[in-house]
Protein backbone atom coordinates (compact mmCIF):
# COMPACT_ATOMS: atom_id res chain seq x y z
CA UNK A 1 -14.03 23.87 -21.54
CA UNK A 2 -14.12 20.59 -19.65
CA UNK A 3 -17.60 20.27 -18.90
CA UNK A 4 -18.32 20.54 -22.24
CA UNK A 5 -16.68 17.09 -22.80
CA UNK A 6 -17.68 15.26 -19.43
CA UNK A 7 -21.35 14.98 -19.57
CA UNK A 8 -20.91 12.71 -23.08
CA UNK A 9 -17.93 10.91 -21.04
CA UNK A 10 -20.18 10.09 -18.69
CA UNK A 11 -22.66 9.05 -21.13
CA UNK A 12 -20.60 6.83 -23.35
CA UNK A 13 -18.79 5.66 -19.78
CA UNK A 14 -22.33 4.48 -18.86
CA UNK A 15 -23.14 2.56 -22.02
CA UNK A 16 -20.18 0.95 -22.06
CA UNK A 17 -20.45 -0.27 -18.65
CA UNK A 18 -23.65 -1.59 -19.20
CA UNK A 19 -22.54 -4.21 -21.96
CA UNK A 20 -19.90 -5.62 -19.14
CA UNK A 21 -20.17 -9.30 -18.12
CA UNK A 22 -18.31 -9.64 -15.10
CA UNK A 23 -16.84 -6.37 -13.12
CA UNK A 24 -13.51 -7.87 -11.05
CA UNK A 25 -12.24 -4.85 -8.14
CA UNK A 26 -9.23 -4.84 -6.96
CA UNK A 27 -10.99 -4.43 -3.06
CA UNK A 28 -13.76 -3.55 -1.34
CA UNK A 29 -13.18 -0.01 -1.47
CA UNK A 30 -13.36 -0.44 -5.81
CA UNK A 31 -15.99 -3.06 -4.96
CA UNK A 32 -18.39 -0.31 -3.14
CA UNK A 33 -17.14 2.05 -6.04
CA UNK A 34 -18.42 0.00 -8.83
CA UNK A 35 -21.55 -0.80 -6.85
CA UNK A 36 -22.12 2.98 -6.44
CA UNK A 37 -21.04 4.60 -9.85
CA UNK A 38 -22.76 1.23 -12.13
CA UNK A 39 -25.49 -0.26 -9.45
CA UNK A 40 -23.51 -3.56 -10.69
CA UNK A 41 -21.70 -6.44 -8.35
CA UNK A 42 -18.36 -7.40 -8.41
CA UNK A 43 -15.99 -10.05 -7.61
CA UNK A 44 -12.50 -8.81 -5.70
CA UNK A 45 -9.39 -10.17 -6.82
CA UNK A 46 -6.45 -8.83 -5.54
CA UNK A 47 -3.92 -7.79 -8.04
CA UNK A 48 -0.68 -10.33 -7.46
CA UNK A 49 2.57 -9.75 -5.51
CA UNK A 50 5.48 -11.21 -6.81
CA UNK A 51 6.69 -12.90 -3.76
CA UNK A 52 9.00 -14.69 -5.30
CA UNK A 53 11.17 -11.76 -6.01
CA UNK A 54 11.86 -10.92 -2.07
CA UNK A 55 13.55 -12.44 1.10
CA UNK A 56 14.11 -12.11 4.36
CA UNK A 57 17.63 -11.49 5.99
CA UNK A 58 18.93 -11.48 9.85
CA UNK A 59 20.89 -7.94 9.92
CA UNK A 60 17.54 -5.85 10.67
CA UNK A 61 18.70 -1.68 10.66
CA UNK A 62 16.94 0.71 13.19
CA UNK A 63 14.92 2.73 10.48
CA UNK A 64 11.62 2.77 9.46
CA UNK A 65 10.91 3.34 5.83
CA UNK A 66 8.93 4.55 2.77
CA UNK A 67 9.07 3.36 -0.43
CA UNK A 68 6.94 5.32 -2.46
CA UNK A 69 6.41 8.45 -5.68
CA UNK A 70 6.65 11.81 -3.44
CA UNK A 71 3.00 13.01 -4.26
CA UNK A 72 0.86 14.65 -1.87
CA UNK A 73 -1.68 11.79 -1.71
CA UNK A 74 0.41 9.83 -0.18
CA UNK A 75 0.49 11.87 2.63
CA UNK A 76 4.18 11.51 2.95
CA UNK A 77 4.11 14.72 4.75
CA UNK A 78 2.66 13.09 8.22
CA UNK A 79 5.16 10.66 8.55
CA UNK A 80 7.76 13.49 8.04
CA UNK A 81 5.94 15.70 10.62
CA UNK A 82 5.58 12.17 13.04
CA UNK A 83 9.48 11.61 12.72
CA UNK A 84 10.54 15.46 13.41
CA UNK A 85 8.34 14.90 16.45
CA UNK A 86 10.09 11.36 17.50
CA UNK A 87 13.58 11.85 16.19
CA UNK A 88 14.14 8.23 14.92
CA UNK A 89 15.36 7.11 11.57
CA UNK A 90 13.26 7.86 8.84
CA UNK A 91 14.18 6.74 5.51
CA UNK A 92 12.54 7.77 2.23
CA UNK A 93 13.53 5.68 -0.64
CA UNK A 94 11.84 7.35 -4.23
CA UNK A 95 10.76 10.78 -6.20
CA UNK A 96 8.24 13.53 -7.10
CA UNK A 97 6.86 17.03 -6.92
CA UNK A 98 6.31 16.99 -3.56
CA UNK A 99 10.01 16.09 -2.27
CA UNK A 100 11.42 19.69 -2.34
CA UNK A 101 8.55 20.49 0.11
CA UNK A 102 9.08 17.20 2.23
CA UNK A 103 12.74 17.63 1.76
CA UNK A 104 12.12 21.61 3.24
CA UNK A 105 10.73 20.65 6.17
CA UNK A 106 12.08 17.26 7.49
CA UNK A 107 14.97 17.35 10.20
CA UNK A 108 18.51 15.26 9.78
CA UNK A 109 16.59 11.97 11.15
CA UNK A 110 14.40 12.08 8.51
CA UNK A 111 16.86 10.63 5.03
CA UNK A 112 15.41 10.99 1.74
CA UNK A 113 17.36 8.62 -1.36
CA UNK A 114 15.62 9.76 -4.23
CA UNK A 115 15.37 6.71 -6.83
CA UNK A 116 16.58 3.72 -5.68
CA UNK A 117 16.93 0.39 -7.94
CA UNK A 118 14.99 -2.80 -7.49
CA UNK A 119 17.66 -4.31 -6.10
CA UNK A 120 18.02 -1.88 -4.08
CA UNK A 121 14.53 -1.28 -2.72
CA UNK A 122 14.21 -4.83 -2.14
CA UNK A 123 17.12 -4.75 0.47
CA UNK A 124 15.76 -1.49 2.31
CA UNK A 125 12.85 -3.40 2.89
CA UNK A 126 13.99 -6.48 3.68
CA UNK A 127 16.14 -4.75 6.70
CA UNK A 128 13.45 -1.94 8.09
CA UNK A 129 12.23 -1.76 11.46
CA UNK A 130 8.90 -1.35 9.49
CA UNK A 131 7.31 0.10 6.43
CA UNK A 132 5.32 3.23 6.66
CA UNK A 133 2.03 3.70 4.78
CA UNK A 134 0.34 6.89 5.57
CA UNK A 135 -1.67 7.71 2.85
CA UNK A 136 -4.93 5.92 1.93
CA UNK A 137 -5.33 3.50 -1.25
CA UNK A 138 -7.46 1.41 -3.18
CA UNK A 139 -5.12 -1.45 -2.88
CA UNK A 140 -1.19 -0.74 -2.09
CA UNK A 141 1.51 -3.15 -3.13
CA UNK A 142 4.08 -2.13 -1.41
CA UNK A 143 3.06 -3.33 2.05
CA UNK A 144 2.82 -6.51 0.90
CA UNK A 145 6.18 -6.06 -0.44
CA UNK A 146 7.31 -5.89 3.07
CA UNK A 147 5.60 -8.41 3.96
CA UNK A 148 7.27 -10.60 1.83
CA UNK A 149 10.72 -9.17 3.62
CA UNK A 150 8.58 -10.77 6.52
CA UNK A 151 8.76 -6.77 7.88
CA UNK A 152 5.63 -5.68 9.29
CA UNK A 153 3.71 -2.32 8.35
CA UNK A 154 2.33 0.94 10.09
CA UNK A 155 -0.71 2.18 7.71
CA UNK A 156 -3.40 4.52 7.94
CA UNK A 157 -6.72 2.62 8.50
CA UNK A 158 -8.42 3.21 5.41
CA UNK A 159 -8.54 2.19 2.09
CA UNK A 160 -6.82 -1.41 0.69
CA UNK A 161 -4.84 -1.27 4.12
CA UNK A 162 -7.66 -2.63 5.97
CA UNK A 163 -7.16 -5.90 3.67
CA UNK A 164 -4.10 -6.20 3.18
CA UNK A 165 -2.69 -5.86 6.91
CA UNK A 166 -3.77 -7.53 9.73
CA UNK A 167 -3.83 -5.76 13.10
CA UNK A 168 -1.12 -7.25 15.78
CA UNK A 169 0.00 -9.92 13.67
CA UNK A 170 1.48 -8.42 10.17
CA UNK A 171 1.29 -4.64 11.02
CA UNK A 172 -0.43 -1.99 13.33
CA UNK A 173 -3.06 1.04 12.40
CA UNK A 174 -2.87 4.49 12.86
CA UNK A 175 -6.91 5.78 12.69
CA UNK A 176 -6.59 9.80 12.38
CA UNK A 177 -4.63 11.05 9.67
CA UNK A 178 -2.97 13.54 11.35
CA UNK A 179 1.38 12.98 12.72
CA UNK A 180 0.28 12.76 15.97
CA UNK A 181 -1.70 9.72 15.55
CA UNK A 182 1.15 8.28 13.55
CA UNK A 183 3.58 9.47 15.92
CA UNK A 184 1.92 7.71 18.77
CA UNK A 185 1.60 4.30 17.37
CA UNK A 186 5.19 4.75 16.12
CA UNK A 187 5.98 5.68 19.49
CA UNK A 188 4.51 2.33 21.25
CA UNK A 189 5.87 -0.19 18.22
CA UNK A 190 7.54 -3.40 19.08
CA UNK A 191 9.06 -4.83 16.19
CA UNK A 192 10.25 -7.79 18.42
CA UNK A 193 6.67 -9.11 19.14
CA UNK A 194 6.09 -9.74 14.92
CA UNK A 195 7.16 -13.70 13.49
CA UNK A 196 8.89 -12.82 10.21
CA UNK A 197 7.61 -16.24 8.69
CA UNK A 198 3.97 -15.64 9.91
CA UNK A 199 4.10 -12.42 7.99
CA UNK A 200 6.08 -13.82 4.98
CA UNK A 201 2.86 -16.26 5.01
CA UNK A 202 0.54 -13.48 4.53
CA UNK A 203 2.11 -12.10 1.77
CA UNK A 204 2.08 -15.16 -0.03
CA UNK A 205 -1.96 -15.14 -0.08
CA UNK A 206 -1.53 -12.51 -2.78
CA UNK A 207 0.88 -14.19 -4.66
CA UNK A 208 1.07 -14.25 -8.76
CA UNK A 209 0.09 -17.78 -8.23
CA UNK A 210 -2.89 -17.23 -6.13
CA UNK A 211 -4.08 -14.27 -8.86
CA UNK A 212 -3.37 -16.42 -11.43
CA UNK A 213 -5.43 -19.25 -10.45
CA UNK A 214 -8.62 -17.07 -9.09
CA UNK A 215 -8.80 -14.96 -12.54
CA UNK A 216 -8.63 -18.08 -14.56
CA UNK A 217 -11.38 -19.59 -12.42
CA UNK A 218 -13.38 -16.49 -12.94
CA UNK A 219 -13.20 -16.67 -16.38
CA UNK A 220 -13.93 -20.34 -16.63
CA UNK A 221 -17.16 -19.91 -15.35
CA UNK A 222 -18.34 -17.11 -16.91
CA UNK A 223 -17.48 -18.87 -20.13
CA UNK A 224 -19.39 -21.98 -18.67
CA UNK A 225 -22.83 -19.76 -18.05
């Protein structure tokens, strides 16, 4: 019976976007979205990471990690296929429908935590070799998380990933989402040629502050039209 109730969706979706003022995306992949699906501009703003919240410590560990709901968009399943391949430490820190299946077919390098706290999450990444994000997203949080552990990221070329990392200095790309491209970038990673504080800087372009200040300037001048 859904298509009974989508067309009007779609209608009353339309109308609705038509009386908007200012469209705000969250990146250029919602940007091109919006521009697509409403024929309408928009101005990005990234949504804000709470820097403030993380730190960096000396005592690194020798894993690399996730942090992240076990869903299958998140393509969680390449980085366990990657790490069966490589044999190094692979942690998995969080829960979903899809960890039985992950859980099925990862060897004893690959760890899986279920829930962790906030506390807790914070330290894994604050001590990670690096933080894995394999699946493709319109913005992604977490690796900015990391970076504010100053601990770089490996993620899938696509998506808010392009924006958020920058190649060689906060993070590397894998460009075929298939293990074996993961697994070879994995393979080559130096975590020794990264500066933590150069990558803690990055992080603190999307800060609460810096959202704070760019939506309020939006608004101000759309009020002052």
């Amino acid at each position: 019976m859904l298509p009974l109730f989508i067309a009007p969706l779609r209608a009353w979706d339309r109308r609705a976007a038509d009386r908007v003022t200012q469209f705000v995306a969250i990146s250029e992949t919602v940007r091109a979205r919006i521009a697509q699906y409403y024929q309408r501009d928009s101005t990005i703003i990234y949504p804000p990471v709470d820097v403030d919240r993380f730190s960096m410590v000396d005592a690194r560990g020798d894993y690399f990690l996730i942090l992240s709901r076990l869903v299958p968009y998140k393509r969680i399943d390449l980085a366990v296929q990657a790490f069966n391949e490589l044999g190094l430490p692979l942690v998995i820190a969080g829960d979903g429908r899809d960890r039985a299946r992950l859980q099925e077919m990862a060897k004893p390098n690959v760890k899986f935590l279920g829930r962790v706290s906030d506390e807790a999450g914070r330290d894994l990444l604050a001590r990670c070799r690096a933080f894995l994000f394999p699946g493709e997203e319109d913005f992604g949080i977490t690796p900015l998380e990391a970076n504010a552990c100053g601990r770089q990221v490996i993620a899938f070329a696509a998506g808010g990933a392009l924006e958020t990392t920058l190649e060689g200095v906060t993070g590397e790309f894998f460009r075929e989402p298939t293990a074996r491209s993961l697994a070879d970038v994995v393979r080559a990673f130096d975590d020794k040629k990264y500066d933590p504080a150069t990558i803690y800087q990055h992080a603190e372009k999307f800060s609460v502050k810096v959202f704070k200040e760019k939506l309020m300037g939006l608004v101000a001048g759309s009020l002052g039209r």
